[in-house]
C-alpha atoms as a PDB file:
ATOM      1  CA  UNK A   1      86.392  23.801  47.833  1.00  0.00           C
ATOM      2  CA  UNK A   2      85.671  20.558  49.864  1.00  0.00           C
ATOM      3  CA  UNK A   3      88.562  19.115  48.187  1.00  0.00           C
ATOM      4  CA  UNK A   4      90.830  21.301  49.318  1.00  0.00           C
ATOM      5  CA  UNK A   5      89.127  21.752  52.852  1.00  0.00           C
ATOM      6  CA  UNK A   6      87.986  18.506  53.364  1.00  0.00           C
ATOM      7  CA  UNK A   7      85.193  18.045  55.679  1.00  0.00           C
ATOM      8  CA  UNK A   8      83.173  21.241  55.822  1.00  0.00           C
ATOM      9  CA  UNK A   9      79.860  22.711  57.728  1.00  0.00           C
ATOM     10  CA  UNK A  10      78.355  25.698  55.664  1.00  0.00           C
ATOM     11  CA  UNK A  11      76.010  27.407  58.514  1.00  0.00           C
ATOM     12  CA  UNK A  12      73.324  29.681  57.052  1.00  0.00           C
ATOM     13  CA  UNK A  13      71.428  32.240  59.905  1.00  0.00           C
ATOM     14  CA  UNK A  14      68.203  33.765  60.010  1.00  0.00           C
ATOM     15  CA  UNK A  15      66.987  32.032  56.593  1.00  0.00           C
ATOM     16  CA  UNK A  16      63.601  33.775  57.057  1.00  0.00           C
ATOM     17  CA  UNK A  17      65.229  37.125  55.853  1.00  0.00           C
ATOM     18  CA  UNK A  18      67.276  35.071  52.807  1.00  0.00           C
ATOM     19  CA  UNK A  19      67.030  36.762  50.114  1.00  0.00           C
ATOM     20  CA  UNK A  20      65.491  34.626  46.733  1.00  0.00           C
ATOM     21  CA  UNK A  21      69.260  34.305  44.975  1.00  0.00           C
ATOM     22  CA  UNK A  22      70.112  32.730  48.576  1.00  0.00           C
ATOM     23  CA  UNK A  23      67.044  30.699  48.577  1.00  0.00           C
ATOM     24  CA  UNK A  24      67.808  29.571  45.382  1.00  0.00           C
ATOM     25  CA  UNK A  25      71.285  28.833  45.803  1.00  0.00           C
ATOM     26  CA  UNK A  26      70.060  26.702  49.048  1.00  0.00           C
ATOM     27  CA  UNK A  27      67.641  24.389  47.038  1.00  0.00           C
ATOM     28  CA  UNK A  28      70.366  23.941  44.635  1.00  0.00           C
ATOM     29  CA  UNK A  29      72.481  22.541  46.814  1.00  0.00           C
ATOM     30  CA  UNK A  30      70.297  20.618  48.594  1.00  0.00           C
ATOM     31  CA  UNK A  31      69.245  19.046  45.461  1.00  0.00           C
ATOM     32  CA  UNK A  32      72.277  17.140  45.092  1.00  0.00           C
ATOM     33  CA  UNK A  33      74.340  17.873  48.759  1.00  0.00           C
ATOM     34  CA  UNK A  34      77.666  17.182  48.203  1.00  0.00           C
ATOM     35  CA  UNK A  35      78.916  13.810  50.374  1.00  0.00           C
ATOM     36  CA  UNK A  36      81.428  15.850  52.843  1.00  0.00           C
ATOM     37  CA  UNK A  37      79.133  18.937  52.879  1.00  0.00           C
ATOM     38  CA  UNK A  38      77.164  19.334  56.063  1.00  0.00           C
ATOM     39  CA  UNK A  39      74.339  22.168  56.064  1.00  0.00           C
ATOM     40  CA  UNK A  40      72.607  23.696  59.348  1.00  0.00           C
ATOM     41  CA  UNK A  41      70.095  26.462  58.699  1.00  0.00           C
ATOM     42  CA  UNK A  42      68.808  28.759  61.595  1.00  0.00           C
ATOM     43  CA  UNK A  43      65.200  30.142  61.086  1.00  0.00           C
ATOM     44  CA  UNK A  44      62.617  32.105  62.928  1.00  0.00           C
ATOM     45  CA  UNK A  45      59.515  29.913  62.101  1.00  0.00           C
ATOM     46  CA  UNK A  46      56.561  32.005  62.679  1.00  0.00           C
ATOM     47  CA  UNK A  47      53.535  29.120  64.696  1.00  0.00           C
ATOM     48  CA  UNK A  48      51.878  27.301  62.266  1.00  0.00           C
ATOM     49  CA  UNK A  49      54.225  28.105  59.654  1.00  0.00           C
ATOM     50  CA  UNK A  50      56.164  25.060  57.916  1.00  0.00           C
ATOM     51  CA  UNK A  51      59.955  25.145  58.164  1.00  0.00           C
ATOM     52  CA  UNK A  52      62.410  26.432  55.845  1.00  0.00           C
ATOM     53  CA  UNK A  53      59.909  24.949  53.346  1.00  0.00           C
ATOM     54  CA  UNK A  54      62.557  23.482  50.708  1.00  0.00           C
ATOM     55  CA  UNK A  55      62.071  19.868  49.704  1.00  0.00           C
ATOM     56  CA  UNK A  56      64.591  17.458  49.905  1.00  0.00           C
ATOM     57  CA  UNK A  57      66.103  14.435  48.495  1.00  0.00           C
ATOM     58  CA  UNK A  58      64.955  11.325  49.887  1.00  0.00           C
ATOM     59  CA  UNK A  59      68.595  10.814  50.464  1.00  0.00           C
ATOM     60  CA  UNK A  60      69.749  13.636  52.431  1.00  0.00           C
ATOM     61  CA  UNK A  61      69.428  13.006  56.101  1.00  0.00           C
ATOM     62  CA  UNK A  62      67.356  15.638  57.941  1.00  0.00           C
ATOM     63  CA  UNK A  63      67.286  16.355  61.628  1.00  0.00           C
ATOM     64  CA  UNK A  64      65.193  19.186  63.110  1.00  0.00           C
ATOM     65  CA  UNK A  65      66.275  21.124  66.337  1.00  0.00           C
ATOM     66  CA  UNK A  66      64.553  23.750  68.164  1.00  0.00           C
ATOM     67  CA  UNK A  67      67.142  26.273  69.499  1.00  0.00           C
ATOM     68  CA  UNK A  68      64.726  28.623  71.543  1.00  0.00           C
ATOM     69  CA  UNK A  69      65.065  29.253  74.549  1.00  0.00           C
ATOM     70  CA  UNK A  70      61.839  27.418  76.914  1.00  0.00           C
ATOM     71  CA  UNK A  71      59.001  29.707  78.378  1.00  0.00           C
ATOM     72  CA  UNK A  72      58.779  29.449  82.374  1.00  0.00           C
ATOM     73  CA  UNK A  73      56.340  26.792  81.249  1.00  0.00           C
ATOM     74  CA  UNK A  74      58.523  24.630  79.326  1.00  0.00           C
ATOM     75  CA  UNK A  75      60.727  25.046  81.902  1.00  0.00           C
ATOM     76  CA  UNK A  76      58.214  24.161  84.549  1.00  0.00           C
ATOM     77  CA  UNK A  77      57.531  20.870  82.771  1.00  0.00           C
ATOM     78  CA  UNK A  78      61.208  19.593  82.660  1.00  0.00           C
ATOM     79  CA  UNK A  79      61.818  20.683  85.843  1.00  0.00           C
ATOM     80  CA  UNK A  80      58.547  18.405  87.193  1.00  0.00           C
ATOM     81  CA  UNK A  81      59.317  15.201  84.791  1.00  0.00           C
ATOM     82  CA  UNK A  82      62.879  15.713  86.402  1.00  0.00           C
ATOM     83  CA  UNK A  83      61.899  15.758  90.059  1.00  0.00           C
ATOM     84  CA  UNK A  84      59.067  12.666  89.608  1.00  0.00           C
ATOM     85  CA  UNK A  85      62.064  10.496  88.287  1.00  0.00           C
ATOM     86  CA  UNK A  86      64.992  11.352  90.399  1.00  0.00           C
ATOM     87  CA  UNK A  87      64.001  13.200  93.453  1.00  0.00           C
ATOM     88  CA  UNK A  88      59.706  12.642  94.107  1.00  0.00           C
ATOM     89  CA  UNK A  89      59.793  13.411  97.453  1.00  0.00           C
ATOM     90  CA  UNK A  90      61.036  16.690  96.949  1.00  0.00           C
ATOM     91  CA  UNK A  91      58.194  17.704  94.700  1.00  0.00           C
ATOM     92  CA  UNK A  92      57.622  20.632  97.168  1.00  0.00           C
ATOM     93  CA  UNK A  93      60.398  21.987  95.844  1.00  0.00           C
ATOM     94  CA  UNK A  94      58.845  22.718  92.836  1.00  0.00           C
ATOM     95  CA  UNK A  95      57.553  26.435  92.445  1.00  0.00           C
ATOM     96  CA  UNK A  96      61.305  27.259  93.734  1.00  0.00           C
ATOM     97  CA  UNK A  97      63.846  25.320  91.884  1.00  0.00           C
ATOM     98  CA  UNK A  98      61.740  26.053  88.563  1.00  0.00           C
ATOM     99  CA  UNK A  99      62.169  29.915  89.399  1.00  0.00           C
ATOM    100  CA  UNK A 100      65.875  29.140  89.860  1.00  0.00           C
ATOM    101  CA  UNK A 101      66.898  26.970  86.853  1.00  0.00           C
ATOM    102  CA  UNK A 102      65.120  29.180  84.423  1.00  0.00           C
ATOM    103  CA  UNK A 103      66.857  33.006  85.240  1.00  0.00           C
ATOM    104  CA  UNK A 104      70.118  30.885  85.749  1.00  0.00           C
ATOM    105  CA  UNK A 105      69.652  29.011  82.746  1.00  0.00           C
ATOM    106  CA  UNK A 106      67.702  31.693  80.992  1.00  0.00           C
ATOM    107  CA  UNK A 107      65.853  28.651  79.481  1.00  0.00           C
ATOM    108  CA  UNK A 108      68.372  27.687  77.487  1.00  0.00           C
ATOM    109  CA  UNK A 109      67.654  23.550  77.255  1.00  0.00           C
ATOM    110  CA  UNK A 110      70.876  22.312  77.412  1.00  0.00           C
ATOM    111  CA  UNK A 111      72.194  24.188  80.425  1.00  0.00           C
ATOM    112  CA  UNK A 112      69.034  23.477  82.388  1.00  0.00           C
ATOM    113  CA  UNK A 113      69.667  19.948  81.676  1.00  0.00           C
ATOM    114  CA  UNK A 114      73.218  20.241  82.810  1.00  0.00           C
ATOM    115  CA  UNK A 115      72.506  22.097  85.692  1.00  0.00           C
ATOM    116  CA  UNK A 116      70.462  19.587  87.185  1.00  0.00           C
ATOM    117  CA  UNK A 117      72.135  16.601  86.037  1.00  0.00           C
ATOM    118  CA  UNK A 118      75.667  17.900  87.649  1.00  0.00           C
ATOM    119  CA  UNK A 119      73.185  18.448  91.048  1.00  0.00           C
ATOM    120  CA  UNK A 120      73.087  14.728  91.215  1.00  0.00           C
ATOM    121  CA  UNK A 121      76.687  14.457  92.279  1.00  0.00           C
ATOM    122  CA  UNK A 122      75.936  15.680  95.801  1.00  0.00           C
ATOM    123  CA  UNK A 123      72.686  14.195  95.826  1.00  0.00           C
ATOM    124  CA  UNK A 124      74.073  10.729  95.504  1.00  0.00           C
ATOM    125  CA  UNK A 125      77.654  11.957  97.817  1.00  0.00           C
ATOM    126  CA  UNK A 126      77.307   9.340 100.773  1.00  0.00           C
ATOM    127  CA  UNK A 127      78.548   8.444 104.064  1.00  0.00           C
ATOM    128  CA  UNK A 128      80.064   5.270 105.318  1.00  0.00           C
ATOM    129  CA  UNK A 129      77.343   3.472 106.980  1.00  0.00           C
ATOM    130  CA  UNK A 130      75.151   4.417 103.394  1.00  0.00           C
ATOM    131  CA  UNK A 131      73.974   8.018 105.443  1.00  0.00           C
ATOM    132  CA  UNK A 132      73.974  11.101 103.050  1.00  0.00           C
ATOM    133  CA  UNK A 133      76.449  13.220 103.162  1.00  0.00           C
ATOM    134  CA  UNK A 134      75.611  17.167 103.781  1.00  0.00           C
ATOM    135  CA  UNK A 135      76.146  18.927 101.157  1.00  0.00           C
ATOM    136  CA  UNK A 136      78.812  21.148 103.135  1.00  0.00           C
ATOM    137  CA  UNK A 137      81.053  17.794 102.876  1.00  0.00           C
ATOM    138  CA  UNK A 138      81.156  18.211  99.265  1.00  0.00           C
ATOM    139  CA  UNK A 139      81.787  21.795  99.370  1.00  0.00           C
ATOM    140  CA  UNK A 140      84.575  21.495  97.256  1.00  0.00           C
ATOM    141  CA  UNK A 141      83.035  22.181  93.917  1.00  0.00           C
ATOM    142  CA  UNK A 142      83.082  25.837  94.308  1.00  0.00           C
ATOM    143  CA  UNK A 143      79.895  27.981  94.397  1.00  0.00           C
ATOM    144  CA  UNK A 144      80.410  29.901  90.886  1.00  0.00           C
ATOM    145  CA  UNK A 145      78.419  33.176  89.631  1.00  0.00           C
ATOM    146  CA  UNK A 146      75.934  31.613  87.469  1.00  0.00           C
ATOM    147  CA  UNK A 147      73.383  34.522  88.364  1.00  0.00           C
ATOM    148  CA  UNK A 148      74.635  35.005  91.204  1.00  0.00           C
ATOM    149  CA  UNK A 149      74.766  31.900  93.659  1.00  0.00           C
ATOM    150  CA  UNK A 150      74.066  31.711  96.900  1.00  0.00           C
ATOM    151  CA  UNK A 151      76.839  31.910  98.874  1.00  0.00           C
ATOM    152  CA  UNK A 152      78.115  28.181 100.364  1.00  0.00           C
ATOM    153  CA  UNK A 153      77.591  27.001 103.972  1.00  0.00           C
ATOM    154  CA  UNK A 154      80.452  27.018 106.443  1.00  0.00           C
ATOM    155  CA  UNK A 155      80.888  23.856 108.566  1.00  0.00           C
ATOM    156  CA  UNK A 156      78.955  25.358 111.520  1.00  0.00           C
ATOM    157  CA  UNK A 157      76.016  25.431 109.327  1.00  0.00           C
ATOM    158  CA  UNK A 158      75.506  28.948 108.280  1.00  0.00           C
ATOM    159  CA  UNK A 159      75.514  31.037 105.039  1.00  0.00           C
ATOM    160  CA  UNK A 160      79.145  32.098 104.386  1.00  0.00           C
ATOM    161  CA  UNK A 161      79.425  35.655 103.569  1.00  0.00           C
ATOM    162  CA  UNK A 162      80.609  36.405 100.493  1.00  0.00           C
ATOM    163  CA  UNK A 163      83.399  38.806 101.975  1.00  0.00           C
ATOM    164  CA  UNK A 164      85.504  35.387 103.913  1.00  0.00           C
ATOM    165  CA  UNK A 165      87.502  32.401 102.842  1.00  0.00           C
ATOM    166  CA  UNK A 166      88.221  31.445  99.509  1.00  0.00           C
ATOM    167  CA  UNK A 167      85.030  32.748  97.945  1.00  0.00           C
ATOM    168  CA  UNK A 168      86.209  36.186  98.682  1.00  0.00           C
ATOM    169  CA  UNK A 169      84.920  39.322  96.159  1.00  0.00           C
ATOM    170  CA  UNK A 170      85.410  42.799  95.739  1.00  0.00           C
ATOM    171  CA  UNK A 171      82.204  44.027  97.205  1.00  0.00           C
ATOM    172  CA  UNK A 172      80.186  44.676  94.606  1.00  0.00           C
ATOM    173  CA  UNK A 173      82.086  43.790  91.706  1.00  0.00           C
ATOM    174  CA  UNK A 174      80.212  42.730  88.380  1.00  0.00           C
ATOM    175  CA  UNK A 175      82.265  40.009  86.867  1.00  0.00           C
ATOM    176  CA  UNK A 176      82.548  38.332  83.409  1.00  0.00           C
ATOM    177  CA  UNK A 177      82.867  34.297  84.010  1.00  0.00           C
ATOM    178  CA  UNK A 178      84.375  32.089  81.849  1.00  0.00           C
ATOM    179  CA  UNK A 179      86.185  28.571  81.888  1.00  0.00           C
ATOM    180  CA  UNK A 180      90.055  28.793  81.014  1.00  0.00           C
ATOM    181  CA  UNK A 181      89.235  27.327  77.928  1.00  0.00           C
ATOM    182  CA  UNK A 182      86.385  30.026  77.410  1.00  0.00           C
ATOM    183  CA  UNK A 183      86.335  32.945  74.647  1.00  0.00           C
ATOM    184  CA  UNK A 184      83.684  34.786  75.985  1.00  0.00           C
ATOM    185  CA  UNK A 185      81.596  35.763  79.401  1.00  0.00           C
ATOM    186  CA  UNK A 186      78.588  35.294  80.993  1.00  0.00           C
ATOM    187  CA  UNK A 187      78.055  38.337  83.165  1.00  0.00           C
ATOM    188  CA  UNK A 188      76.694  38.771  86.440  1.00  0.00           C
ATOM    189  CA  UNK A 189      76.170  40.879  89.492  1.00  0.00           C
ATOM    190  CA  UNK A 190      77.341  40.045  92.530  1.00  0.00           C
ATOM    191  CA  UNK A 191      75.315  41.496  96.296  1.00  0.00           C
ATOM    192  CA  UNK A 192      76.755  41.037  99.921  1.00  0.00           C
ATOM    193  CA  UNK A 193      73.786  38.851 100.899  1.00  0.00           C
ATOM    194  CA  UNK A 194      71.951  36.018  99.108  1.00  0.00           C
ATOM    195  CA  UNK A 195      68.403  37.592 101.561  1.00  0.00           C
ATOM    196  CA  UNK A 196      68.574  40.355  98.349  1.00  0.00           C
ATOM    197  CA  UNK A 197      67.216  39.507  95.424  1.00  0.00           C
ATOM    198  CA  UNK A 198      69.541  37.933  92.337  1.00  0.00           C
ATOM    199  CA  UNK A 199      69.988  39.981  89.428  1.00  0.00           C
ATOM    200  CA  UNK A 200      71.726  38.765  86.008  1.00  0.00           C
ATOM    201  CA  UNK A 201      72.241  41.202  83.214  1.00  0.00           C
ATOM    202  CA  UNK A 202      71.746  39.341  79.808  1.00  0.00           C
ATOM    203  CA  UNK A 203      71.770  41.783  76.179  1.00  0.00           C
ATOM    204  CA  UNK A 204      71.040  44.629  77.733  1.00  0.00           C
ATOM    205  CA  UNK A 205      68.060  43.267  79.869  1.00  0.00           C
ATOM    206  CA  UNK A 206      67.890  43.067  83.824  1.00  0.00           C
ATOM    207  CA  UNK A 207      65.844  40.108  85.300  1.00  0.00           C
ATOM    208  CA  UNK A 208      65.439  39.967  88.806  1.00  0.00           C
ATOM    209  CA  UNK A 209      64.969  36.863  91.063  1.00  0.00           C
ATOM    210  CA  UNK A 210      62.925  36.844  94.177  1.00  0.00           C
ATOM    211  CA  UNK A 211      64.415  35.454  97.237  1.00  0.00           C
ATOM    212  CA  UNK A 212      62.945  32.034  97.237  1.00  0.00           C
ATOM    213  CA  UNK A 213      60.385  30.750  99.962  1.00  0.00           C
ATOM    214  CA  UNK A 214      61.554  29.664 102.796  1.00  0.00           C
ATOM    215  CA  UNK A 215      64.801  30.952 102.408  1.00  0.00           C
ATOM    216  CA  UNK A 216      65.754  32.139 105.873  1.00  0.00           C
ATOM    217  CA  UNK A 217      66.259  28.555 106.876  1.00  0.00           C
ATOM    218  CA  UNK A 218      68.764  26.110 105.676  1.00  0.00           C
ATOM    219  CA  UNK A 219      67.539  23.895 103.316  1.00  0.00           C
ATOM    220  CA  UNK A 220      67.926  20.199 104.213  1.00  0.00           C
ATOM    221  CA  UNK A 221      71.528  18.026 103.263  1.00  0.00           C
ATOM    222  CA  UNK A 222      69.647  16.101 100.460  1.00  0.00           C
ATOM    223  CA  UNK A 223      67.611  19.406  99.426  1.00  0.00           C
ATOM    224  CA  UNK A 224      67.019  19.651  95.664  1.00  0.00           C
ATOM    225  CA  UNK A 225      68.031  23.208  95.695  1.00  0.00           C
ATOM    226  CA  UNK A 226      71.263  23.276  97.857  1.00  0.00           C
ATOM    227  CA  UNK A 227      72.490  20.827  95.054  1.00  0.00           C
ATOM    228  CA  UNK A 228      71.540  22.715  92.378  1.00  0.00           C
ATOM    229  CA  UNK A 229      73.142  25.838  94.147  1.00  0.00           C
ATOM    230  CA  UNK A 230      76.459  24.010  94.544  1.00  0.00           C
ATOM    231  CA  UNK A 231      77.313  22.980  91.409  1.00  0.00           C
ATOM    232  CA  UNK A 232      79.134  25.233  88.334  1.00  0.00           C
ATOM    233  CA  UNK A 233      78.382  24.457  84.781  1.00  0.00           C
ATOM    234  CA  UNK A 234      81.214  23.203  82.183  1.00  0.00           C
ATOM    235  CA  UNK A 235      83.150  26.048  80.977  1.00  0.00           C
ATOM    236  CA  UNK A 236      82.031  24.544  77.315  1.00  0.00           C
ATOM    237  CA  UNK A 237      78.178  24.974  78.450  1.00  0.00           C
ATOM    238  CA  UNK A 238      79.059  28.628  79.830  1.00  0.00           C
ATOM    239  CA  UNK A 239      80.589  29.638  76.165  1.00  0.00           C
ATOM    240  CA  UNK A 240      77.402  28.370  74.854  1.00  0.00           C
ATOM    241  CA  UNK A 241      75.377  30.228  77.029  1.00  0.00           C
ATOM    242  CA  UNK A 242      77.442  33.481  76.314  1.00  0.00           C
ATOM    243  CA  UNK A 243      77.628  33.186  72.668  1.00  0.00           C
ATOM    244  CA  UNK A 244      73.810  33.520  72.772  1.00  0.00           C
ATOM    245  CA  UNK A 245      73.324  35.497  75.419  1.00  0.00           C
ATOM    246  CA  UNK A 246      76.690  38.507  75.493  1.00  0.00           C
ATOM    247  CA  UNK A 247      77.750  39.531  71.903  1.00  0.00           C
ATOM    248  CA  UNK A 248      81.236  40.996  72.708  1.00  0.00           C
ATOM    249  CA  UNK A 249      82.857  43.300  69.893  1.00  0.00           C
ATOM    250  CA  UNK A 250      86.415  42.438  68.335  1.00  0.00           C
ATOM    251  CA  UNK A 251      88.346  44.342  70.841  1.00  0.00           C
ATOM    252  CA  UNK A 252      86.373  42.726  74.093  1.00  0.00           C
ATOM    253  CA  UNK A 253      87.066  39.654  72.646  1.00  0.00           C
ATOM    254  CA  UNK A 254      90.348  40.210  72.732  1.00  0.00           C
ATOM    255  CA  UNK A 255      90.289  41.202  76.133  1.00  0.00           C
ATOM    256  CA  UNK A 256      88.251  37.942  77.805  1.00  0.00           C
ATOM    257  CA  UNK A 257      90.880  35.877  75.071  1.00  0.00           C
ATOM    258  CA  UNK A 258      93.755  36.861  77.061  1.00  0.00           C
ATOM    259  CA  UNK A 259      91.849  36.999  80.548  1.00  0.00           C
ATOM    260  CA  UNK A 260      91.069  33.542  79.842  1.00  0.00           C
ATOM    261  CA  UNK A 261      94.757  32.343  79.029  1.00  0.00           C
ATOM    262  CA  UNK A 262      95.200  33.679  82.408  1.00  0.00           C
ATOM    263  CA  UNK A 263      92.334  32.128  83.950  1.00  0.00           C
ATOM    264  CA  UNK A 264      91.529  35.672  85.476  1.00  0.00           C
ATOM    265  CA  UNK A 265      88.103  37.067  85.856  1.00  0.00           C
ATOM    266  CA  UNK A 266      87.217  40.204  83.710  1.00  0.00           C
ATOM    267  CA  UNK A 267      85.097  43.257  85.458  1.00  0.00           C
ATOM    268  CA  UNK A 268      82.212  44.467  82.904  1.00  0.00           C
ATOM    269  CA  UNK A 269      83.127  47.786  83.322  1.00  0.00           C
ATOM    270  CA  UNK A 270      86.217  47.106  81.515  1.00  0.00           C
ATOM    271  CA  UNK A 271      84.620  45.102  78.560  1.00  0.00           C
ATOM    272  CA  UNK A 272      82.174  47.876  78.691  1.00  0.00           C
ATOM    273  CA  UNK A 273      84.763  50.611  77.932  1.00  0.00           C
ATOM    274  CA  UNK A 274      86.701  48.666  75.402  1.00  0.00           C
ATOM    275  CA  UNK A 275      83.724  48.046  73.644  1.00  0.00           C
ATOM    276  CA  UNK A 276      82.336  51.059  73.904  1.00  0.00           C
ATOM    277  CA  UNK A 277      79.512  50.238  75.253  1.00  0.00           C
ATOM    278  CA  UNK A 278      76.700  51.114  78.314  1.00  0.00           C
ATOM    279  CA  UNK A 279      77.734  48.891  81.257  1.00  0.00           C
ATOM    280  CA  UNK A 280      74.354  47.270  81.508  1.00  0.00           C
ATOM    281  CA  UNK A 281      74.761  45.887  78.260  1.00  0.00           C
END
């Protein structure tokens, strides 16, 4: 088989429920891994519980990764070791941008750590004389629906409504996102005012954000939080997030597939009815 395919990754999920031929087939093979073979295993590893629990060959390169998502807590810590190296004197910000990045990342590690690394593009945006640049000047990035953004701030220094400009909605719409270069959607609600609270539906599961203090004023132009609201994830990061997050049947594949090619946006409802499923799912 590898001759003929070359190069190959054999991906085996949820090993915890293997049955023992499977098991037994797997310690086979690692025994003596083929050269061009390249094994990743997924498991559930219950605490205190060693992994997978198949010995090796001193030879065959192991690395281990932990795919779960991060409690609040996790998240609270990378949020804080984030903020003491970059930004420390915006460690008030805290308690709020830790609320934000974990429902918009739903603690997935990887998009938390992109979301905040792409907010230090308009942190760093400067003016001539080495001023900061508001964050209204760099406006051009295009406030996204990554649960629901806040809405960006006109010139004049207030929230834009969702209903003007370029950033125009149907009211109420619930949307699948997706890069052009996207298979799949991460789905969200959008509301007419970002005073509501957020909601994102995720599998079947509703998760609601609570306006975050201090949020009838306008944050300052180097505020933590107005970055991290301005900035859109990389459509590859988005897939990611969908593949775990919105299992779409055959047929709604097909449908975001060819939304995608157009670079159009795809309204649940319709995924919902080709897939034959409950719209909050």
């Amino acid at each position: 088989m590898l001759a003929g395919l070359g190069d190959a990754v054999l991906v085996v999920e949820d090993v915890h429920h293997a049955d023992p031929a499977t098991l037994a087939l797997l310690r086979r093979l690692m025994s003596a891994m083929p050269p061009r073979l390249r094994l990743i295993v997924t498991e559930d590893a219950a605490p205190g519980q060693p992994l997978f629990g198949i010995g090796l060959a001193a030879r065959v390169p192991l690395a281990e990764i932990d795919v779960r998502p991060w409690t609040h807590g996790e998240t609270e810590e990378f949020v804080r070791r984030w903020l003491h190296t970059h930004r420390p004197q915006h460690l008030e910000e805290l308690h709020d941008l830790v609320v934000l990045v974990h429902e918009w990342t739903g603690g997935l590690p990887e998009v938390a750590e992109a979301l905040l690394r792409a907010a230090e593009e308009p942190l760093h945006a400067r003016a001539p004389g080495d001023r900061r640049t508001p964050l209204v000047a760099v406006d051009h990035r295009k406030v996204r629906d990554i649960g629901s953004a806040a809405p960006p701030m006109t010139a004049g220094g207030r929230r834009r409504r969702e209903s003007e400009g370029p950033y125009a909605r149907a009211e109420g719409a619930d949307r699948a996102d997706f890069g052009t270069d996207s298979n799949t959607a991460i789905r969200t609600e959008a509301y007419g005012t970002h005073q509501e609270p957020v909601a994102m539906a995720v599998t079947g599961a509703r998760r609601t954000v609570p306006p975050l203090a201090g949020d009838h004023t306008l944050p300052a132009a180097d505020s933590v939080l107005a970055a991290v609201r301005s900035v859109v994830l990389p459509p590859s990061l988005r897939r990611d997030f969908a593949l775990r997050c919105a299992r779409l049947d055959e047929d709604a594949l097909r449908v975001v597939e060819a939304a995608a090619v157009l670079g159009r946006p795809v309204p649940v409802a319709v995924l919902a009815e080709v897939g034959d499923v409950a719209p909050d799912r």
